[in-house]
PDB file of N, CA and C in Angstrom:
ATOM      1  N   UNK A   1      -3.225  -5.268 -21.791  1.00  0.00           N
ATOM      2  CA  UNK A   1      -2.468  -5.904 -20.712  1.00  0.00           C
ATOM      3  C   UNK A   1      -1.981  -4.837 -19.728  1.00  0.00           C
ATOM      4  N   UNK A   2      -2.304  -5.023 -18.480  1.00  0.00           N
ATOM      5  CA  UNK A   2      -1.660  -4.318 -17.187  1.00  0.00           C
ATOM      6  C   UNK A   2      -0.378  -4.097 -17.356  1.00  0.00           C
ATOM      7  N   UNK A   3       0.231  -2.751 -16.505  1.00  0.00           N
ATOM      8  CA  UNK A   3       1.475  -2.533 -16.561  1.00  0.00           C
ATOM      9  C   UNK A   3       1.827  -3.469 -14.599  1.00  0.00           C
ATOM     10  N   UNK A   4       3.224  -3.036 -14.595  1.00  0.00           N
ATOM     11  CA  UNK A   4       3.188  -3.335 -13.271  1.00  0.00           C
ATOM     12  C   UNK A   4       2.416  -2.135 -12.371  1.00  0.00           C
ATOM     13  N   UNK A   5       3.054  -1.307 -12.617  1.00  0.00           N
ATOM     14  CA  UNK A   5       2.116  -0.138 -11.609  1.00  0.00           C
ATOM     15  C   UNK A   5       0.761  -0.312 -11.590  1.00  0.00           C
ATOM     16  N   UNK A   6       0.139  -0.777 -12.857  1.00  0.00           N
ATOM     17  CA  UNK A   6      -1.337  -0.366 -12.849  1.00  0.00           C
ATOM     18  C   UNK A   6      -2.141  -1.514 -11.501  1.00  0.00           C
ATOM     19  N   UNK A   7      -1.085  -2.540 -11.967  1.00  0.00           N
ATOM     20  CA  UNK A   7      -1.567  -3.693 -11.238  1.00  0.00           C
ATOM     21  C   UNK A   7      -1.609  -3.446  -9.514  1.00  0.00           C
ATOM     22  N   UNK A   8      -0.042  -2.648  -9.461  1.00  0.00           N
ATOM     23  CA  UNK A   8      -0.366  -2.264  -7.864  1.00  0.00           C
ATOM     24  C   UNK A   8      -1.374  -1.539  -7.511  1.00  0.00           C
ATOM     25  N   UNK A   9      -1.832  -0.176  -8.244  1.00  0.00           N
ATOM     26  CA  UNK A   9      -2.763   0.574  -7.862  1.00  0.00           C
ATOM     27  C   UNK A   9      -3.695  -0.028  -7.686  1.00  0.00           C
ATOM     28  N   UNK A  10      -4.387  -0.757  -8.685  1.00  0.00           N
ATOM     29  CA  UNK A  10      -5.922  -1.744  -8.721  1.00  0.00           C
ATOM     30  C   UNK A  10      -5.867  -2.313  -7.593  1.00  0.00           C
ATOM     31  N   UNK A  11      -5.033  -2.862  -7.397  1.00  0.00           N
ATOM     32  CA  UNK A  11      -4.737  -3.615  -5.663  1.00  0.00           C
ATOM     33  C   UNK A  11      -4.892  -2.991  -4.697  1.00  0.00           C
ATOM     34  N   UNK A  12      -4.010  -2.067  -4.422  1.00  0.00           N
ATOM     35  CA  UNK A  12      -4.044  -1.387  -3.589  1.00  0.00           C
ATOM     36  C   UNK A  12      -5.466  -0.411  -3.280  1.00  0.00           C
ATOM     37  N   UNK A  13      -5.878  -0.189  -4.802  1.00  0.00           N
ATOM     38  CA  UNK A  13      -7.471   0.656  -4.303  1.00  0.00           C
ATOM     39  C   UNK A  13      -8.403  -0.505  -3.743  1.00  0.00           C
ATOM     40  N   UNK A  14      -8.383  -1.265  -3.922  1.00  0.00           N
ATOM     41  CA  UNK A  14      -9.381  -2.940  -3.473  1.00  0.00           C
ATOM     42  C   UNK A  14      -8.481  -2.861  -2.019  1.00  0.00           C
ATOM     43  N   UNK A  15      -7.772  -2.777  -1.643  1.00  0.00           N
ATOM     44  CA  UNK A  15      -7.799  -2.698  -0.387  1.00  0.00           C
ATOM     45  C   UNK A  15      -7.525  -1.650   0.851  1.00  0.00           C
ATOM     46  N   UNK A  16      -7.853  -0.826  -0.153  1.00  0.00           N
ATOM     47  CA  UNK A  16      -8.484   0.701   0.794  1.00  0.00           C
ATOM     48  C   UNK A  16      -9.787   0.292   1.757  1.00  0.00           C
ATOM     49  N   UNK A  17     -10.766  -0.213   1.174  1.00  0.00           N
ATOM     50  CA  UNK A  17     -11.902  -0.341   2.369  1.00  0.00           C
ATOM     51  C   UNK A  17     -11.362  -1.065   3.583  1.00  0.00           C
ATOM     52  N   UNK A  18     -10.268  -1.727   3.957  1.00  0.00           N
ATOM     53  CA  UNK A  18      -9.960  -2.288   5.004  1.00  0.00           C
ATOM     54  C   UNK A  18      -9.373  -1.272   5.944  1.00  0.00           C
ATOM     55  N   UNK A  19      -8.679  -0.092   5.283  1.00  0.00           N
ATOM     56  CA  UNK A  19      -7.836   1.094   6.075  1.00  0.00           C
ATOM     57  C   UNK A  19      -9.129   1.677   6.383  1.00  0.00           C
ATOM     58  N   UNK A  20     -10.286   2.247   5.135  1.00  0.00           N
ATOM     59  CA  UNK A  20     -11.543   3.083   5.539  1.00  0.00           C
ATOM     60  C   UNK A  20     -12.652   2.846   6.443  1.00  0.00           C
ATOM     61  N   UNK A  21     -12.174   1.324   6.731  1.00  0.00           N
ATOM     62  CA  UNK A  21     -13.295   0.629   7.973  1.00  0.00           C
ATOM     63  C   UNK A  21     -12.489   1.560   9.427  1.00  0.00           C
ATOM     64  N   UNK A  22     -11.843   1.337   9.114  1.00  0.00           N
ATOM     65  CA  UNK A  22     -10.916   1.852  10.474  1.00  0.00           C
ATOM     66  C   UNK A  22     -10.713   3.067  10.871  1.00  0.00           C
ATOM     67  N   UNK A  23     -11.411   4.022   9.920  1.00  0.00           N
ATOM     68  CA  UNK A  23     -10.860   5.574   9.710  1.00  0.00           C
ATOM     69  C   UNK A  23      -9.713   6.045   9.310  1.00  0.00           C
ATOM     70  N   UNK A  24      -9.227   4.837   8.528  1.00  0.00           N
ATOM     71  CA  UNK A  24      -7.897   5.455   7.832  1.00  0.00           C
ATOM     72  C   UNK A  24      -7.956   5.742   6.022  1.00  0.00           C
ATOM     73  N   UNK A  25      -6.859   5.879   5.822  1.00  0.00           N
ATOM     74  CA  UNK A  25      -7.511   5.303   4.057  1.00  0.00           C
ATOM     75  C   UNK A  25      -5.823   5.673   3.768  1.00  0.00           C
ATOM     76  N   UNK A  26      -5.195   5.578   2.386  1.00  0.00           N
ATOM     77  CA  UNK A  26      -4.191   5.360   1.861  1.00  0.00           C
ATOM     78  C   UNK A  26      -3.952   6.277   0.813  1.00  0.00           C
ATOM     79  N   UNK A  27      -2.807   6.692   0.288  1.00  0.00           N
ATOM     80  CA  UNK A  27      -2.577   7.783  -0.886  1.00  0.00           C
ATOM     81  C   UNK A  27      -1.419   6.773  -2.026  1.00  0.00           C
ATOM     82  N   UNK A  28      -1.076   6.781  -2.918  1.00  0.00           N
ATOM     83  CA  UNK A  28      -0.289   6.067  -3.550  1.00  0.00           C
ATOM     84  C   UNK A  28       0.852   7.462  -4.123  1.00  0.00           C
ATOM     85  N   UNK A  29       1.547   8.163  -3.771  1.00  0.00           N
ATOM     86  CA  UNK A  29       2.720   8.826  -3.719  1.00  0.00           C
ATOM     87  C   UNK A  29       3.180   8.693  -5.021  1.00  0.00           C
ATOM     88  N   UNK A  30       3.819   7.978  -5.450  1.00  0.00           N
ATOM     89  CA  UNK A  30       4.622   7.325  -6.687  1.00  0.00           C
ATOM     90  C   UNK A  30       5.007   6.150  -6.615  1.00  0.00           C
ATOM     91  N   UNK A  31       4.725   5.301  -7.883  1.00  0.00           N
ATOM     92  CA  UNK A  31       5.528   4.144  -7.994  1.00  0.00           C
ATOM     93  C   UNK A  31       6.304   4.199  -8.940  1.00  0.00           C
ATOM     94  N   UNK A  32       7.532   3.780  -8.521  1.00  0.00           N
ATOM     95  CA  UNK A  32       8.970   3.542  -9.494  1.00  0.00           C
ATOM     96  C   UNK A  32       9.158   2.464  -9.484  1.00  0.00           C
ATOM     97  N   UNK A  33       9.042   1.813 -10.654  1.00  0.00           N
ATOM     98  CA  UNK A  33       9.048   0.199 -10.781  1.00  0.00           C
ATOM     99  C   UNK A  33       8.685  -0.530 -10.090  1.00  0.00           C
ATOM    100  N   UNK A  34       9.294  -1.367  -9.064  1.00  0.00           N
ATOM    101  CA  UNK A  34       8.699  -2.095  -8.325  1.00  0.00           C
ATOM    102  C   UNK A  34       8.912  -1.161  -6.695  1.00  0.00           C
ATOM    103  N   UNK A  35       8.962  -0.057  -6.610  1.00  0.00           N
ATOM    104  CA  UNK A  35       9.040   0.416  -5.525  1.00  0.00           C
ATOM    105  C   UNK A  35       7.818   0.891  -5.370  1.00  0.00           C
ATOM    106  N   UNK A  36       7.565   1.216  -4.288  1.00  0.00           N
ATOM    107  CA  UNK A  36       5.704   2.216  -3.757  1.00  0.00           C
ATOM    108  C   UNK A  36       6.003   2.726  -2.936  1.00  0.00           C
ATOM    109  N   UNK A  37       5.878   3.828  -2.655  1.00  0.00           N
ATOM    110  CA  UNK A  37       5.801   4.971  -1.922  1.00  0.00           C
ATOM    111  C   UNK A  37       4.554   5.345  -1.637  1.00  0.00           C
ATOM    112  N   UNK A  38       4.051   4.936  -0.281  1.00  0.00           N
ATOM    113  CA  UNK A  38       3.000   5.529   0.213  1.00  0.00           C
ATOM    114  C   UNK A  38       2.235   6.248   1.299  1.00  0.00           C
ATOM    115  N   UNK A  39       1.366   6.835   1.601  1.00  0.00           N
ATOM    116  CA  UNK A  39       1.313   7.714   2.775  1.00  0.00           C
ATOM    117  C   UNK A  39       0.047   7.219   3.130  1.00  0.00           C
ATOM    118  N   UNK A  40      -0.133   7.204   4.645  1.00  0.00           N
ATOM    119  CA  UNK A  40      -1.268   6.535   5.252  1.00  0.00           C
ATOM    120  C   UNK A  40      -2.113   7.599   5.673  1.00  0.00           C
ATOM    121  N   UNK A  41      -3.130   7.954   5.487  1.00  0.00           N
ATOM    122  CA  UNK A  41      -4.357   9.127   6.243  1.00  0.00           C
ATOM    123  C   UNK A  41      -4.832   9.032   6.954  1.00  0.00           C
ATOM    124  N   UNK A  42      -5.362   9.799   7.981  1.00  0.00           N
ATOM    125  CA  UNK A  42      -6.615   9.823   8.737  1.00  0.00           C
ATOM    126  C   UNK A  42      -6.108   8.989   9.865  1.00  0.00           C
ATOM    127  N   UNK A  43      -6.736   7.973  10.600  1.00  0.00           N
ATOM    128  CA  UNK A  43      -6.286   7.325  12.136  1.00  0.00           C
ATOM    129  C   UNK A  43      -4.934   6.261  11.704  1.00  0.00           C
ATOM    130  N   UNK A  44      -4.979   5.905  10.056  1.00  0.00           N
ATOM    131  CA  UNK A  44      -3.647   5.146  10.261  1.00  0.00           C
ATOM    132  C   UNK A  44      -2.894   5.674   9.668  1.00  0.00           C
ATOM    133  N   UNK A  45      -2.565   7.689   9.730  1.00  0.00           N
ATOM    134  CA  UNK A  45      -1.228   7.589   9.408  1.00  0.00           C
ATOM    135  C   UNK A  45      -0.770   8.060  10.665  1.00  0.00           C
ATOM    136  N   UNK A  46      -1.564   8.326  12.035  1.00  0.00           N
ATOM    137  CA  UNK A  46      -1.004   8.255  13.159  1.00  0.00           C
ATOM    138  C   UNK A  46      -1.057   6.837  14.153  1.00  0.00           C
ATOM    139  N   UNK A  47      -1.575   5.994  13.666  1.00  0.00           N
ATOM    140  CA  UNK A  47      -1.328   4.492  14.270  1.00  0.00           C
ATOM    141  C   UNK A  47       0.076   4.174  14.348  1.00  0.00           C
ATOM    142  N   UNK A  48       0.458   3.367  15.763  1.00  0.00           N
ATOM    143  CA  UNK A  48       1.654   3.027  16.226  1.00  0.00           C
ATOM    144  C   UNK A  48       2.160   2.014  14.981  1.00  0.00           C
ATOM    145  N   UNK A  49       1.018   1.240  14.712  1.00  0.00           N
ATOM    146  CA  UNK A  49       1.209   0.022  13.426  1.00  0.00           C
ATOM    147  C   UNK A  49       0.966   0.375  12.315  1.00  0.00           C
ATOM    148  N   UNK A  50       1.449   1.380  12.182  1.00  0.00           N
ATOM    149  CA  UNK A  50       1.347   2.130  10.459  1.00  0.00           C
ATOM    150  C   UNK A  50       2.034   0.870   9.927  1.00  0.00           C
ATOM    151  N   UNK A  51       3.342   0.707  10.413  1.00  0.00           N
ATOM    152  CA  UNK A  51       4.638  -0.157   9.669  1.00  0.00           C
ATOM    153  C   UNK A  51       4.444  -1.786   9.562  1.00  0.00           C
ATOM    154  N   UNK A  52       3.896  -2.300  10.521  1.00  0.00           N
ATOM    155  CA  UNK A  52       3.226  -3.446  10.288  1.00  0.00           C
ATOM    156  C   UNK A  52       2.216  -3.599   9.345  1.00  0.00           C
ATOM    157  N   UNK A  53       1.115  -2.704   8.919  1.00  0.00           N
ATOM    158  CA  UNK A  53       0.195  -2.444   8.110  1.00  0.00           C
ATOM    159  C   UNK A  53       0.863  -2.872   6.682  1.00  0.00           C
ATOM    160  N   UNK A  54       1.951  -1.440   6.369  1.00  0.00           N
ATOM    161  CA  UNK A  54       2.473  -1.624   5.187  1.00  0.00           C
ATOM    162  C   UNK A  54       2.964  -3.292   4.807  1.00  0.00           C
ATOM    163  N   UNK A  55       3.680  -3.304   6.100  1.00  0.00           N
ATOM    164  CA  UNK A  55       5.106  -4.343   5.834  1.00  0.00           C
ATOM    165  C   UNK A  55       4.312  -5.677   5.895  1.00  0.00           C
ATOM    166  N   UNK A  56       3.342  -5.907   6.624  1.00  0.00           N
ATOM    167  CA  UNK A  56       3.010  -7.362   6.846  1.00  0.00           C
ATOM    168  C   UNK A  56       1.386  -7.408   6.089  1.00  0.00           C
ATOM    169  N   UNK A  57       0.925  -6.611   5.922  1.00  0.00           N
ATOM    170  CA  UNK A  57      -0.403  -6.200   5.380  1.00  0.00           C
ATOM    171  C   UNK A  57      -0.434  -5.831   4.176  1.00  0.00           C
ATOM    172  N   UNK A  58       0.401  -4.625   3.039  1.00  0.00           N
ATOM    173  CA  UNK A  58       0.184  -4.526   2.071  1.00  0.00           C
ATOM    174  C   UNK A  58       0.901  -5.048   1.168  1.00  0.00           C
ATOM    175  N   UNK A  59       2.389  -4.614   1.977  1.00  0.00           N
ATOM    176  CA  UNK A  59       3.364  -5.289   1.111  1.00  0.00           C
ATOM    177  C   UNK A  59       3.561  -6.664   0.938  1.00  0.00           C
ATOM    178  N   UNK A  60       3.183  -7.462   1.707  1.00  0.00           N
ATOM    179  CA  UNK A  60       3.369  -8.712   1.903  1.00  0.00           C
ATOM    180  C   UNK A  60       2.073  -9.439   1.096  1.00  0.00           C
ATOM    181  N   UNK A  61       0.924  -8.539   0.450  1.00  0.00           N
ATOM    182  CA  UNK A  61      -0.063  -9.068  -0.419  1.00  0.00           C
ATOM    183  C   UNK A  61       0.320  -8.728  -1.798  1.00  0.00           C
ATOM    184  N   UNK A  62       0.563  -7.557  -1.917  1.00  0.00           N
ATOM    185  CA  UNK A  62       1.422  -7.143  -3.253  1.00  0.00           C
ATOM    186  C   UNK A  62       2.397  -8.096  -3.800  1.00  0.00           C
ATOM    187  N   UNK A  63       3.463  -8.313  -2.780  1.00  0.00           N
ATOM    188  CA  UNK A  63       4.129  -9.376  -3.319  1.00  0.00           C
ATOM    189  C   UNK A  63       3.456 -10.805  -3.242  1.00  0.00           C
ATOM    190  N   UNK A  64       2.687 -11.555  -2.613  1.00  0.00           N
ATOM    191  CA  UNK A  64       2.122 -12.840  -2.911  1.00  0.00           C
ATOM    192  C   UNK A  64       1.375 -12.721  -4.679  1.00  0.00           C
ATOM    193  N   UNK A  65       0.273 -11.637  -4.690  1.00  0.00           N
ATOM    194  CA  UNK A  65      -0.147 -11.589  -5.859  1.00  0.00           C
ATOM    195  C   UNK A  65       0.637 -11.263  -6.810  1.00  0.00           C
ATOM    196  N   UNK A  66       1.314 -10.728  -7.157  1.00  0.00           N
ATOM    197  CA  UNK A  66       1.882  -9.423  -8.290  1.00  0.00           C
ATOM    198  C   UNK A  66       3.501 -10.261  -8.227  1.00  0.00           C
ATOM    199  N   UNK A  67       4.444  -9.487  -7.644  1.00  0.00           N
ATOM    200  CA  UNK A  67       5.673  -9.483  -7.585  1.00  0.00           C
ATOM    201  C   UNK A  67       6.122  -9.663  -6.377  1.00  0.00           C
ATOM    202  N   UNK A  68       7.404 -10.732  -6.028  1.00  0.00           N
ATOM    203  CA  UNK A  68       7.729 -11.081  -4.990  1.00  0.00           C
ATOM    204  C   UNK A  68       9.103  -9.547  -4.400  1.00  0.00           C
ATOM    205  N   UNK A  69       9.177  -8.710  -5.315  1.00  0.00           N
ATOM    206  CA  UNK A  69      10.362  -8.163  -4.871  1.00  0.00           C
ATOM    207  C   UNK A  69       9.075  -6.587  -5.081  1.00  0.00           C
ATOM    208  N   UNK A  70       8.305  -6.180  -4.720  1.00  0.00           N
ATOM    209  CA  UNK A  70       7.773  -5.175  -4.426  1.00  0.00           C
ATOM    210  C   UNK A  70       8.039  -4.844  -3.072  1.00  0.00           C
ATOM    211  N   UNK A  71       8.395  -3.606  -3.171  1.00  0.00           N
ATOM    212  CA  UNK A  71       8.861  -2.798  -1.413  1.00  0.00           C
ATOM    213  C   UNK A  71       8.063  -1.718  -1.447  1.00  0.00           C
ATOM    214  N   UNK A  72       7.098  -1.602  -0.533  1.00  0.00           N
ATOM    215  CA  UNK A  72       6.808  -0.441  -0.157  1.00  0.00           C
ATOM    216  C   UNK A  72       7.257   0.619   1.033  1.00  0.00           C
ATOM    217  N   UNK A  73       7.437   1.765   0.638  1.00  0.00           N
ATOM    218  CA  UNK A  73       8.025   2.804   1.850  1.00  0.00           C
ATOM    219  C   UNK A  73       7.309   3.711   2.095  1.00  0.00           C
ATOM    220  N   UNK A  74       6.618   3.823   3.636  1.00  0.00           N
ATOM    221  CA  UNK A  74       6.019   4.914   3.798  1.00  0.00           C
ATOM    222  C   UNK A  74       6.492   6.641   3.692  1.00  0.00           C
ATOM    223  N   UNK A  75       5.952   7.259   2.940  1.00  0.00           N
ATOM    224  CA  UNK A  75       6.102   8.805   3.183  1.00  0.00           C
ATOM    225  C   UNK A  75       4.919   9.619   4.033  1.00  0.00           C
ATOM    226  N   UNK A  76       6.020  10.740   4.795  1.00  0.00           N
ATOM    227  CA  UNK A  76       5.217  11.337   5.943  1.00  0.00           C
ATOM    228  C   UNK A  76       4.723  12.316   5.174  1.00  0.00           C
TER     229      UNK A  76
END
């Protein structure tokens, strides 16, 4: 059985090809429980919509699937 983290990572690597279409791609920093800490690469960690990405794009799938109280925070 999955932990919670494991579950975010698996997720989150399944939706790396959507950042890598774009020339971006994603790092997973640390997760502390239900927190994620993550850093964006390549064209989206200088995109104006880095924060929309996270906030309305990853985080907002993380929590539909997984857990409704997952927060992710970008690190520079």
């Amino acid at each position: 059985m999955e932990n919670l983290a494991e579950k975010i990572t698996k997720r989150l690597e399944e939706l790396r090809c959507h950042l890598q279409a774009d020339g971006g791609d994603l790092e997973i920093v640390s997760i502390e429980g239900k927190l994620v800490h993550l850093k964006l690469r390549g064209a989206c960690g200088m995109c104006p919509h880095a924060t929309m990405t996270i906030k309305n794009g990853l985080e907002r799938i993380l929590r539909d699937e997984i857990d409704p109280e997952i927060t992710i925070e970008r690190v520079m």
